[in-house]
N, C-alpha and C. Protein backbone atom coordinates (compact mmCIF):
# COMPACT_ATOMS: atom_id res chain seq x y z
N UNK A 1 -69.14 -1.03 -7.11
CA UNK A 1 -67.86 -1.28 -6.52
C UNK A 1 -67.59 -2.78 -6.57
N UNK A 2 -66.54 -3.26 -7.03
CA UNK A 2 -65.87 -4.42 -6.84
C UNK A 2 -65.49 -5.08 -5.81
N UNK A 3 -65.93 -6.52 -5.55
CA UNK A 3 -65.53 -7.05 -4.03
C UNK A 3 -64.71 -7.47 -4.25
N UNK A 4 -63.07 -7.42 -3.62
CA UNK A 4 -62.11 -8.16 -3.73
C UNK A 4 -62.11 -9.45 -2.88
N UNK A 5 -61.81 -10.78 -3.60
CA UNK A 5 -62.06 -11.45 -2.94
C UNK A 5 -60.37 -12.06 -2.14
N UNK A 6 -60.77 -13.32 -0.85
CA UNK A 6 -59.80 -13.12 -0.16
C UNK A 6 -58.23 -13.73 -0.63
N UNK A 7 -58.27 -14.53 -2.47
CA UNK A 7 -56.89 -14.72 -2.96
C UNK A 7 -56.42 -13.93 -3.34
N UNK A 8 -56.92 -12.35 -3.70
CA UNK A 8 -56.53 -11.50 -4.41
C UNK A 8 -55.67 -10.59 -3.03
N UNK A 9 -57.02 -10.54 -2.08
CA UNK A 9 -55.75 -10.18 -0.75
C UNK A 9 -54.46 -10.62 -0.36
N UNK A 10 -54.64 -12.34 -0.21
CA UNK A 10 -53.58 -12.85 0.52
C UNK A 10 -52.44 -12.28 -0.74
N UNK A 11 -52.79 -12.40 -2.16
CA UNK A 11 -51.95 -12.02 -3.14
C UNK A 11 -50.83 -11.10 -2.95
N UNK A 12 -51.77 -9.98 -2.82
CA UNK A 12 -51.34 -8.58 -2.61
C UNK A 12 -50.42 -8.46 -0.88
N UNK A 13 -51.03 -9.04 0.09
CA UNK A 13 -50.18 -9.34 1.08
C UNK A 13 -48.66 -9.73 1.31
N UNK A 14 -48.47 -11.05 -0.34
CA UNK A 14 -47.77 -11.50 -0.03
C UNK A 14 -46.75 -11.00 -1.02
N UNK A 15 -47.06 -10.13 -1.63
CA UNK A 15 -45.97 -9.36 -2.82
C UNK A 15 -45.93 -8.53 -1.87
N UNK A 16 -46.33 -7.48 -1.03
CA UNK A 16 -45.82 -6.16 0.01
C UNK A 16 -44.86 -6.74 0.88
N UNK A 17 -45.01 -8.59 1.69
CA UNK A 17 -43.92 -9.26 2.03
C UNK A 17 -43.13 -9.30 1.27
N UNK A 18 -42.72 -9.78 -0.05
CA UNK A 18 -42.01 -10.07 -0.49
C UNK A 18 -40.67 -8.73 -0.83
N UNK A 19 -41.61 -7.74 -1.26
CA UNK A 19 -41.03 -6.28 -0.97
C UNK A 19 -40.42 -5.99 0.48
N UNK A 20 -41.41 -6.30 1.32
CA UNK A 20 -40.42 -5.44 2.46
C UNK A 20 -38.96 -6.47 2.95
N UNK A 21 -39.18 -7.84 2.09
CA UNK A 21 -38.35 -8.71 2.53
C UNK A 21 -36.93 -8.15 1.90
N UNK A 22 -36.87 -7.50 0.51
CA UNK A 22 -36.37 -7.24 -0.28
C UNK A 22 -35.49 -6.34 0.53
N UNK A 23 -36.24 -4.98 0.33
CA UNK A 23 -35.95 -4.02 1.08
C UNK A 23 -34.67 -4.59 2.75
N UNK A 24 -35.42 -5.25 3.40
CA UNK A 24 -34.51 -6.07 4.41
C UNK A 24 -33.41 -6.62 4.51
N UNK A 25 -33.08 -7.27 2.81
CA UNK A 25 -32.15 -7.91 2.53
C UNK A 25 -30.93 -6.89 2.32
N UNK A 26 -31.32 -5.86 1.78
CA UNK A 26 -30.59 -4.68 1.14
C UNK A 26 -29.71 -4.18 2.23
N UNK A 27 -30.87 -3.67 3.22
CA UNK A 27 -30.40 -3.22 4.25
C UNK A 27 -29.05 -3.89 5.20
N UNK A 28 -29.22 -5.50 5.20
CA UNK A 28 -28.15 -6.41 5.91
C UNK A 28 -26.98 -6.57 5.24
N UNK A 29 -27.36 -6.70 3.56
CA UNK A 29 -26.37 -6.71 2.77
C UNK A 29 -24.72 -5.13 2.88
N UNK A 30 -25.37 -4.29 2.97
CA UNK A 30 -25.26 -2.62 3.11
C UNK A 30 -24.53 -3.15 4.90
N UNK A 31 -25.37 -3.42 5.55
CA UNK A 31 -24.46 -3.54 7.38
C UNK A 31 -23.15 -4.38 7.02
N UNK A 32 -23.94 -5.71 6.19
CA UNK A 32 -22.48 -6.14 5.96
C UNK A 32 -21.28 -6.09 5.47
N UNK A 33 -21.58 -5.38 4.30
CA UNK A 33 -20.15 -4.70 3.32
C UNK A 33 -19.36 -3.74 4.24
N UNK A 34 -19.91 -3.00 5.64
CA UNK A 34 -19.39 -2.21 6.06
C UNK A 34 -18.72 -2.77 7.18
N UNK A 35 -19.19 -3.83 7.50
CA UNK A 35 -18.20 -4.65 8.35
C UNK A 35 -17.33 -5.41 8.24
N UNK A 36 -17.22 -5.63 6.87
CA UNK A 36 -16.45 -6.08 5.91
C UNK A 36 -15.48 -5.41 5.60
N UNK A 37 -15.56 -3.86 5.62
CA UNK A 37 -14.35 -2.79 4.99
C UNK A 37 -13.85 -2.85 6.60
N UNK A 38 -14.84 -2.43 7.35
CA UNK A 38 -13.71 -1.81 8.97
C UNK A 38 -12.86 -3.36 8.95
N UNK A 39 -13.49 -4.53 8.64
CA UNK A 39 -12.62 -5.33 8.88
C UNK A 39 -10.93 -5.59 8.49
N UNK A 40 -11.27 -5.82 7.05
CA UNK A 40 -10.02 -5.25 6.38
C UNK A 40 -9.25 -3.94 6.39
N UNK A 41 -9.71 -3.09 6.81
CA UNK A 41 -8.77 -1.91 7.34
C UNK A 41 -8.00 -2.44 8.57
N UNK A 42 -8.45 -2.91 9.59
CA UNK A 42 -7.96 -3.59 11.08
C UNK A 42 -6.84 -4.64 10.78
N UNK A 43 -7.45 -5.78 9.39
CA UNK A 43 -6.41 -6.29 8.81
C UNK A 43 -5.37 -5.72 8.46
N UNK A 44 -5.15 -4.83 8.24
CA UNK A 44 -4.36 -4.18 7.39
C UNK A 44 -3.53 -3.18 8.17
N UNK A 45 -3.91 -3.08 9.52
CA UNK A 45 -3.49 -1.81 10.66
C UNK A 45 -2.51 -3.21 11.04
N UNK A 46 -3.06 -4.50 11.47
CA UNK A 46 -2.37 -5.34 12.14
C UNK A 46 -1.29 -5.77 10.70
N UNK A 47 -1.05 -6.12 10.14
CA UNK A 47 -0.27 -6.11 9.46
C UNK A 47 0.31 -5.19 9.18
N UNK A 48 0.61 -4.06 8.92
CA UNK A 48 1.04 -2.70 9.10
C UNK A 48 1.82 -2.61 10.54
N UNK A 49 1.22 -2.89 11.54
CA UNK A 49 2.38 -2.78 12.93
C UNK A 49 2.68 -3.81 13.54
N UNK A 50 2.40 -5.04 12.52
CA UNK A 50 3.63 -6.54 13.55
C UNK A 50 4.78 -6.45 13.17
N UNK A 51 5.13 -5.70 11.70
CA UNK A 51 6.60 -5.95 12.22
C UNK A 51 7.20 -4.80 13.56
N UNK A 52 6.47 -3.87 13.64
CA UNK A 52 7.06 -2.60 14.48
C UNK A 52 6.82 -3.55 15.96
N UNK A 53 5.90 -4.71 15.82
CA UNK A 53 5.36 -5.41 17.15
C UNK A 53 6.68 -6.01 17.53
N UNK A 54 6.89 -6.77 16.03
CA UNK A 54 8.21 -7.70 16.72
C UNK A 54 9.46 -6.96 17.30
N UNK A 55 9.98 -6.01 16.73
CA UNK A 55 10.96 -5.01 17.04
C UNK A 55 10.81 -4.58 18.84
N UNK A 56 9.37 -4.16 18.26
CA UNK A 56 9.14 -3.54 20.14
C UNK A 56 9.43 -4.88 21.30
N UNK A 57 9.14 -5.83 20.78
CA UNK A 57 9.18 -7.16 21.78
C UNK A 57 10.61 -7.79 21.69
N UNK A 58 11.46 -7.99 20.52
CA UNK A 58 12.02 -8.65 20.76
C UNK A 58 13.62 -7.54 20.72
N UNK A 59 14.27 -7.26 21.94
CA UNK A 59 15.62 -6.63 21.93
C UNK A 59 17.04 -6.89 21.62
N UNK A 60 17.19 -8.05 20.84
CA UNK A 60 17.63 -8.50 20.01
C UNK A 60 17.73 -8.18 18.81
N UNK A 61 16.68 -8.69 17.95
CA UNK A 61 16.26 -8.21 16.60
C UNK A 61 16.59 -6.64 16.64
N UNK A 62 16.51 -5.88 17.51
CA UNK A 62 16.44 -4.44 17.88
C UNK A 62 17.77 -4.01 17.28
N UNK A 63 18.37 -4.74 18.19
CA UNK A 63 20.00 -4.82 17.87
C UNK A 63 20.73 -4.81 16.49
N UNK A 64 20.20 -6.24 16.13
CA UNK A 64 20.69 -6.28 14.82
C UNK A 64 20.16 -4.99 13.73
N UNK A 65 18.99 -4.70 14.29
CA UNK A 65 18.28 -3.48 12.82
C UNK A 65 19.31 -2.95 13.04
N UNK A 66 20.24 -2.41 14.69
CA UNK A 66 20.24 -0.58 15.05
C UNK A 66 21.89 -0.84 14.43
N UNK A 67 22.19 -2.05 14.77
CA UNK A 67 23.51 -2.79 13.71
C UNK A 67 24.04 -2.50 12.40
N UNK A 68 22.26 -3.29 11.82
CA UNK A 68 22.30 -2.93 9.88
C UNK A 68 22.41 -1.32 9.73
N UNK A 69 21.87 -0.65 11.01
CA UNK A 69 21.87 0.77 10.39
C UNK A 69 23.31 2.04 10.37
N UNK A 70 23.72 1.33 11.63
CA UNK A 70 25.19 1.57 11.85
C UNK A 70 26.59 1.70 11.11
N UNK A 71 26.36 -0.14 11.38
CA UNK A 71 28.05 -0.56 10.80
C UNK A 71 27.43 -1.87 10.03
N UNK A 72 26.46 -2.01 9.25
CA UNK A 72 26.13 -2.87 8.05
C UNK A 72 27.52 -4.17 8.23
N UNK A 73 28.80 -3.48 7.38
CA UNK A 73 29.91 -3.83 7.33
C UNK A 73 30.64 -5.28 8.73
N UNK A 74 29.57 -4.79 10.02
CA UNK A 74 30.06 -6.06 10.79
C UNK A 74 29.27 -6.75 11.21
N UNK A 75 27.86 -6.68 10.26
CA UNK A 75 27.02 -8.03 10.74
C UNK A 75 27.69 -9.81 10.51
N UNK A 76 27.28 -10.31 11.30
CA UNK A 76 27.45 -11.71 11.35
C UNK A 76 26.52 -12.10 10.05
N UNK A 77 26.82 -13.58 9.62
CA UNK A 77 26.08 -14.27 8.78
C UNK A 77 24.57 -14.27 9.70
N UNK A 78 24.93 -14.84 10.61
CA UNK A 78 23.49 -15.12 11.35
C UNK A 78 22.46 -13.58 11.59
N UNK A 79 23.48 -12.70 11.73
CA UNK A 79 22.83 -11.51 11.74
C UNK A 79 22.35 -10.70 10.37
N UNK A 80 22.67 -11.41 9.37
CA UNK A 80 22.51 -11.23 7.89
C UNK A 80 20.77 -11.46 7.69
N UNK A 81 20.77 -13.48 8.28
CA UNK A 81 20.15 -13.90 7.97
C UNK A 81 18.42 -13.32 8.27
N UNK A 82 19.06 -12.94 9.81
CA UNK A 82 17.94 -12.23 10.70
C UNK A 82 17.09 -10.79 9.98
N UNK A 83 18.40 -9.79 9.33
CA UNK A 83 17.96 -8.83 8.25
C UNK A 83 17.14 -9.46 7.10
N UNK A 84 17.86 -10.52 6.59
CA UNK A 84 16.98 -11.10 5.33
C UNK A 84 15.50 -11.31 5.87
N UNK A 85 15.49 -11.75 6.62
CA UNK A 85 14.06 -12.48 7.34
C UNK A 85 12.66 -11.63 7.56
N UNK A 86 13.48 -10.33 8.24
CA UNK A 86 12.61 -9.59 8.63
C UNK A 86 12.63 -8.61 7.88
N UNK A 87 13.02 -8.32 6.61
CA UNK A 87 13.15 -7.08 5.77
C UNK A 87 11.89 -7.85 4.55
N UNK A 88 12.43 -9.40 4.38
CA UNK A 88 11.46 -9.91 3.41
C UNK A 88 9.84 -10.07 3.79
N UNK A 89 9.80 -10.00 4.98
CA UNK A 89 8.00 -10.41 5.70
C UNK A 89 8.22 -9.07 5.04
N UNK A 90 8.55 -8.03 5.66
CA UNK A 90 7.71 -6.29 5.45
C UNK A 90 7.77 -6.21 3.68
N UNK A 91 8.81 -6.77 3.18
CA UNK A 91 8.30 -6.24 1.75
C UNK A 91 7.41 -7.30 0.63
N UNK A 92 7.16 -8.77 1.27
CA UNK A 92 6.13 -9.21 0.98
C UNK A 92 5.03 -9.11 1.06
N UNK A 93 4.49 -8.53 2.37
CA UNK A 93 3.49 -7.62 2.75
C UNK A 93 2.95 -6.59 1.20
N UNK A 94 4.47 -5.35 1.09
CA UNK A 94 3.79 -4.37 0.91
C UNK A 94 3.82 -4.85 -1.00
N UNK A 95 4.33 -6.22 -1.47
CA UNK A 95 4.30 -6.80 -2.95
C UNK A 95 2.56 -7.18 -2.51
N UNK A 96 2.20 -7.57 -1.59
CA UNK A 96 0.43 -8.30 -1.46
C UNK A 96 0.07 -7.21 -1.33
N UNK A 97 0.25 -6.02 -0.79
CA UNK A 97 -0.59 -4.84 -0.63
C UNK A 97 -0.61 -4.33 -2.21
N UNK A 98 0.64 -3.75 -2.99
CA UNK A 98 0.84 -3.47 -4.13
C UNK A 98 -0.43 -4.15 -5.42
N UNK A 99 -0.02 -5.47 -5.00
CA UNK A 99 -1.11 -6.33 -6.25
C UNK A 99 -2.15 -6.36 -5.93
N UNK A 100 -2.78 -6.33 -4.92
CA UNK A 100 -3.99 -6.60 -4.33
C UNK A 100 -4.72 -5.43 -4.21
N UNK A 101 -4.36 -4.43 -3.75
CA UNK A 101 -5.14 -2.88 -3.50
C UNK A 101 -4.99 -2.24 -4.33
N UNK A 102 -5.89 -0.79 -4.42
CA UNK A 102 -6.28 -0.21 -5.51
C UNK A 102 -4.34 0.83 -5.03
N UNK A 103 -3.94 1.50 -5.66
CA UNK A 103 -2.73 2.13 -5.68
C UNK A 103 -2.80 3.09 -4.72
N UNK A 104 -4.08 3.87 -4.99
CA UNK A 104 -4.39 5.06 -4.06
C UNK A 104 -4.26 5.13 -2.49
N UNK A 105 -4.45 3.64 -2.21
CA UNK A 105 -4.84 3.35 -0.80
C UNK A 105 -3.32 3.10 -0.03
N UNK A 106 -2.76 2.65 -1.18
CA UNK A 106 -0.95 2.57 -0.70
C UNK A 106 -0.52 3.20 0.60
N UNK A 107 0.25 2.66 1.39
CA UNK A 107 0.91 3.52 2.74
C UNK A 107 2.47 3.60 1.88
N UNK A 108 2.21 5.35 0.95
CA UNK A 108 3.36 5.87 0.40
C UNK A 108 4.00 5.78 1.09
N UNK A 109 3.63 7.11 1.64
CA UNK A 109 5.00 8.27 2.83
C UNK A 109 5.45 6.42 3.88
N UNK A 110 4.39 5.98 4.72
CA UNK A 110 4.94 5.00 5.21
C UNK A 110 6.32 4.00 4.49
N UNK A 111 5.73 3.73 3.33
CA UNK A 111 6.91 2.86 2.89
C UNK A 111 8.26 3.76 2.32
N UNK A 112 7.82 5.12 2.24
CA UNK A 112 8.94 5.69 1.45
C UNK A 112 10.39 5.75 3.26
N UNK A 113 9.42 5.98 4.28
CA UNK A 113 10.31 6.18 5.56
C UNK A 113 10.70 4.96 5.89
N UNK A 114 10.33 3.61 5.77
CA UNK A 114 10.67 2.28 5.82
C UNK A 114 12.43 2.40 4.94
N UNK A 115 11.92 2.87 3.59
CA UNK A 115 12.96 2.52 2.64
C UNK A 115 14.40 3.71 3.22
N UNK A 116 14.60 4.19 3.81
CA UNK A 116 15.50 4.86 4.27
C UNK A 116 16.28 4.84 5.42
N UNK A 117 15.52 3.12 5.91
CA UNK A 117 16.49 3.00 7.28
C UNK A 117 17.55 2.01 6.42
N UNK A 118 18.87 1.73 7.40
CA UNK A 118 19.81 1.47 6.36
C UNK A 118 19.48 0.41 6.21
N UNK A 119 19.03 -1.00 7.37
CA UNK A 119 19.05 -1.87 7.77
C UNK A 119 17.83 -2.92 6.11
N UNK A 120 16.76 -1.56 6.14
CA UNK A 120 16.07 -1.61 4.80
C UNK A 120 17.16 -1.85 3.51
N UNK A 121 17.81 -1.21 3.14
CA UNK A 121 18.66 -0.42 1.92
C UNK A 121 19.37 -2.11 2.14
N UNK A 122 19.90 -2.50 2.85
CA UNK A 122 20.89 -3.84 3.44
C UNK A 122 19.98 -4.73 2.78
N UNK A 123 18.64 -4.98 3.35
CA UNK A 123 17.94 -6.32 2.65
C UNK A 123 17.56 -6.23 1.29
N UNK A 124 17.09 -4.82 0.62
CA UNK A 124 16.63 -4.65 -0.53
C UNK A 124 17.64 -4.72 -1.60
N UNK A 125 19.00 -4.02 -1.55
CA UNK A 125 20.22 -4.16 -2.00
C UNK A 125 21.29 -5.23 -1.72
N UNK A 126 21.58 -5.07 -0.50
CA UNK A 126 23.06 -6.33 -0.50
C UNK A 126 22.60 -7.56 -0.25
N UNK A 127 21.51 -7.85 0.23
CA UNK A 127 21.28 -9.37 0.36
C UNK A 127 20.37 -9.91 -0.33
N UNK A 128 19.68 -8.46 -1.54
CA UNK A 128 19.15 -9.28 -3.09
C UNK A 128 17.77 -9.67 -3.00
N UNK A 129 16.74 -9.40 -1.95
CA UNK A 129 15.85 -9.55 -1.63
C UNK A 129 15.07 -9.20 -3.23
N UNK A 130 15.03 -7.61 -3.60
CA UNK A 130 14.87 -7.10 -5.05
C UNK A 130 14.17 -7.97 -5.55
N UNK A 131 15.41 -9.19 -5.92
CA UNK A 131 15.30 -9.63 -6.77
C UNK A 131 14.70 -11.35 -6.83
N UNK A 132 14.09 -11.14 -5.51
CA UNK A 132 12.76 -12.52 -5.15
C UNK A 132 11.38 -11.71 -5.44
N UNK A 133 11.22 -10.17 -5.87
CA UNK A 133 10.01 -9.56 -5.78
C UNK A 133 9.46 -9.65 -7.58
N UNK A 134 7.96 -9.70 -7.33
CA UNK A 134 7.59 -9.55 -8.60
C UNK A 134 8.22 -7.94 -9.26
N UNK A 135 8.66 -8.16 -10.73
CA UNK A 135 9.42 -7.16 -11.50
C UNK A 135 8.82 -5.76 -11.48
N UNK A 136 7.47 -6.37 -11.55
CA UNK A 136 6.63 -4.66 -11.38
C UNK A 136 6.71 -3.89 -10.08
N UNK A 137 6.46 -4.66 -9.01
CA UNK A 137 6.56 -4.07 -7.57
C UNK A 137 7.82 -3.77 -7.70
N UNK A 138 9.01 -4.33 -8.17
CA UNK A 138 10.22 -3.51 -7.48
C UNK A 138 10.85 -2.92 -8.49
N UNK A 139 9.67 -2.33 -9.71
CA UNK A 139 10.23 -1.06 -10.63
C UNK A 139 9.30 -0.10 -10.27
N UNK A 140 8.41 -0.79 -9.75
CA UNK A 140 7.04 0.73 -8.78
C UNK A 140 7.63 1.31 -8.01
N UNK A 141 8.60 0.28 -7.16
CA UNK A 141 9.21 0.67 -5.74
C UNK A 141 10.00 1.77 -6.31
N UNK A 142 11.19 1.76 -6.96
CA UNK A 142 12.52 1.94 -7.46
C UNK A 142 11.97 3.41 -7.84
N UNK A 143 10.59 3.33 -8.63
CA UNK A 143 10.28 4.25 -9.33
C UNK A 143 9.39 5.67 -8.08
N UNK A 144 8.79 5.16 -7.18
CA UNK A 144 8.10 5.99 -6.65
C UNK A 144 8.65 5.92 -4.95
N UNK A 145 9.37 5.12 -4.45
CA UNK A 145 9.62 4.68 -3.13
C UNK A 145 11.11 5.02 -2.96
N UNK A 146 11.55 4.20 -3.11
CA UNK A 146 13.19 4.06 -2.87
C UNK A 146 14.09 5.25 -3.60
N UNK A 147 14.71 5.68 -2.64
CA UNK A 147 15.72 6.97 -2.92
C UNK A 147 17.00 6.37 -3.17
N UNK A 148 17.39 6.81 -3.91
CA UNK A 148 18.98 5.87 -4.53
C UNK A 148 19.86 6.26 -3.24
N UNK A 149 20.40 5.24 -2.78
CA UNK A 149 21.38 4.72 -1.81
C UNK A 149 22.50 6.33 -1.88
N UNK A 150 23.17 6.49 -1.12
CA UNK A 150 24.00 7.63 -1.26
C UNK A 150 24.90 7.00 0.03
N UNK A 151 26.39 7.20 -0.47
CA UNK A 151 27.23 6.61 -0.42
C UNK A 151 28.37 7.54 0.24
């Protein structure tokens, strides 16, 4: 029988460390990617309901949407501007969601019920928003989202 002597131990010691270190790393790596996704989902919930935040808070802005959805026809300039404002955050959003995320993950049905309030139809159409969006997002939109205006 062969005596192992004690460099061949510490050897072997320190490759089973080096393994279970491995193994360890894997494991934190794996905790972290997953705290990483819930994160960005939460991102993405909060962005998803600030604009519904601002609406709920501010009764004003309220106004003007329930306005654009009404009688379009007697908004003020200033009340124009307020549509432009807040129609462009939500569809810059969903141009960074568009380029950035895989397609699948898209909030369709969400954006398809967005695109049917009038106050929507007002910023995307009469005040030309459209046409500050990259060309692809708003022939994706046109193509899978937006229901032609009916008159």
């Amino acid at each position: 029988m062969k005596k192992i002597d004690l460099g061949q131990t510490t050897t072997i010691l320190a490759n089973i460390g080096v393994i279970a270190g491995i193994v360890f790393l894997g494991y934190e790596l794996r905790q972290n990617n997953e705290l990483m996704g819930a994160e960005q989902r939460f991102n993405r919930l909060s962005v998803a309901t600030g604009s519904a935040t601002l609406i709920a808070d501010n009764a004003a802005l309220a106004a003007v949407l329930t306005k654009a959805n009404e009688k379009p026809d007697e908004l003020t300039t200033t009340e124009q501007l307020q549509i432009f404002g807040f129609t462009l955050r939500i569809l810059r959003n969903m141009e960074w969601s568009f380029n950035e995320l895989p397609r699948d993950t898209l909030a369709v049905n969400e954006w398809r019920g967005l695109s049917r309030l009038g106050y929507w139809q007002y910023g995307w159409n009469d005040l030309g928003i459209r046409n500050m969006l990259d060309p692809e997002f708003v022939g994706w939109m046109e193509d899978n989202i937006i229901e032609p205006r009916t008159e």
